[in-house]
Protein backbone atom coordinates (compact mmCIF):
# COMPACT_ATOMS: atom_id res chain seq x y z
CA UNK A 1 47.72 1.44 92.95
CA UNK A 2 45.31 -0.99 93.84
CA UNK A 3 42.91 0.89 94.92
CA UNK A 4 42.84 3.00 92.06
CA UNK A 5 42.20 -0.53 89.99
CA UNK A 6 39.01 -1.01 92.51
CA UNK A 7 37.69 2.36 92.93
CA UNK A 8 37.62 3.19 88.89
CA UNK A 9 33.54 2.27 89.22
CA UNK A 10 31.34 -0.20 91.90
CA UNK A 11 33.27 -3.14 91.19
CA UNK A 12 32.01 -6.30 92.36
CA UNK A 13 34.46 -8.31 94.73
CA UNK A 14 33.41 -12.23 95.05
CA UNK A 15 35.13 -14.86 97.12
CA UNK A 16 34.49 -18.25 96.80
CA UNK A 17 36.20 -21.76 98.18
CA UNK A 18 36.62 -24.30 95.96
CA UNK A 19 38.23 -27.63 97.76
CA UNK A 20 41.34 -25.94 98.61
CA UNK A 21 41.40 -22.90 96.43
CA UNK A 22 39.74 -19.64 97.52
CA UNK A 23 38.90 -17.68 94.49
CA UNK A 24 38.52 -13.40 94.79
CA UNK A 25 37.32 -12.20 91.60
CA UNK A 26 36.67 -8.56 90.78
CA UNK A 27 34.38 -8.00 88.04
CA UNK A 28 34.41 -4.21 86.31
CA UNK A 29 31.07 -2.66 86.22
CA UNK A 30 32.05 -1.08 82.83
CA UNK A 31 33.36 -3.36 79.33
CA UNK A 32 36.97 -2.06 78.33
CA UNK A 33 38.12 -2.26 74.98
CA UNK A 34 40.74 -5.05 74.04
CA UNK A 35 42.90 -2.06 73.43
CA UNK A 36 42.56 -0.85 77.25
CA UNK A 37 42.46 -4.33 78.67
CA UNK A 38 45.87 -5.35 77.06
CA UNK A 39 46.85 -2.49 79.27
CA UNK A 40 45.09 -3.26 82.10
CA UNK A 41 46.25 -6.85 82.75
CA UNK A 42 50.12 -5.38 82.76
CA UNK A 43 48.85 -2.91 85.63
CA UNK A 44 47.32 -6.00 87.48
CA UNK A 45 49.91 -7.85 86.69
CA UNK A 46 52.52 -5.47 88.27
CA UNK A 47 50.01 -4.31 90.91
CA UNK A 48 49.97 -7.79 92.17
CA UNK A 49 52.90 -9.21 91.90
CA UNK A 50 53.92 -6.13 94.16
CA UNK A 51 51.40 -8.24 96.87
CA UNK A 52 52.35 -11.56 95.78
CA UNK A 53 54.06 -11.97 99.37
CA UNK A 54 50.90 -11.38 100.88
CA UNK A 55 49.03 -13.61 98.94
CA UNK A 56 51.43 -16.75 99.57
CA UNK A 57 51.44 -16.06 103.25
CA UNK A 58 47.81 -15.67 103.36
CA UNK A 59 47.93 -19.58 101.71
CA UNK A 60 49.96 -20.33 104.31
CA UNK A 61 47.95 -19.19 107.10
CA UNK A 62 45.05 -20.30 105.93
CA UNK A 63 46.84 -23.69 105.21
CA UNK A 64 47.92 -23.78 109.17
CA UNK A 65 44.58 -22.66 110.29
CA UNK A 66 42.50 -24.66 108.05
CA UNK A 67 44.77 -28.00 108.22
CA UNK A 68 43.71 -28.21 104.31
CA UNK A 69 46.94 -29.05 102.87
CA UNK A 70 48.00 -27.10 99.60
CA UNK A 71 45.74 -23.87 100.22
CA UNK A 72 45.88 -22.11 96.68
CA UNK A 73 44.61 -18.11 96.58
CA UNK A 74 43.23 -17.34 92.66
CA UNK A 75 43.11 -13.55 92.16
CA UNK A 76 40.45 -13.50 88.94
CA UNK A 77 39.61 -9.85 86.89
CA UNK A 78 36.80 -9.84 84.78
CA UNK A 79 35.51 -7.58 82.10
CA UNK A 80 32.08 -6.35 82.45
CA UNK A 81 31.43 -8.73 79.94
CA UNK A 82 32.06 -11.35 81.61
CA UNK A 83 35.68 -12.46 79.64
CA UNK A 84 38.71 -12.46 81.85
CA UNK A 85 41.09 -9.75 82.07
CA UNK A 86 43.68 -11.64 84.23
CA UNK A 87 44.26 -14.29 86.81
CA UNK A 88 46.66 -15.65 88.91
CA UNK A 89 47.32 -18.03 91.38
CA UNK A 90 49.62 -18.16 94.22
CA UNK A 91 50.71 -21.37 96.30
């Protein structure tokens, strides 16, 4: 399902670090109505809570690796206008 989510146009896929919180954020190419983005964010939503292991053991790792304490991964979707579709974080 994911990769459905990504593949739907070029979207743009940005990590950054922050301190101790790495940031991916997808940005759509294309602007979805409020209509379709109500939608969307229950997809992502779903969609990565499906992953939401992954994503806490990737803190971890990265937390043992590292030796930052408290690692925090921020999954971010953005409109193509910029405004957020959805975010989460996991510890």
């Amino acid at each position: 399902a994911m990769q459905s989510l990504e593949s739907m146009n070029s979207d743009a896929l940005k990590v950054e670090v922050k301190e101790n919180t790495i940031i991916y954020t997808y940005t759509y190419e294309q602007t979805f109505d409020p209509s379709v983005v109500s939608a969307l964010s229950g997809t992502i939503e779903s969609t990565l809570d499906d992953s939401s292991a992954s994503f806490t053991s990737m803190a971890d790792t990265l937390e043992k690796e590292s030796g930052i304490k408290e690692v925090t991964v921020k999954i971010i979707y953005l409109n193509g206008d910029g405004s957020e579709i959805y975010s989460k974080e996991y510890k």
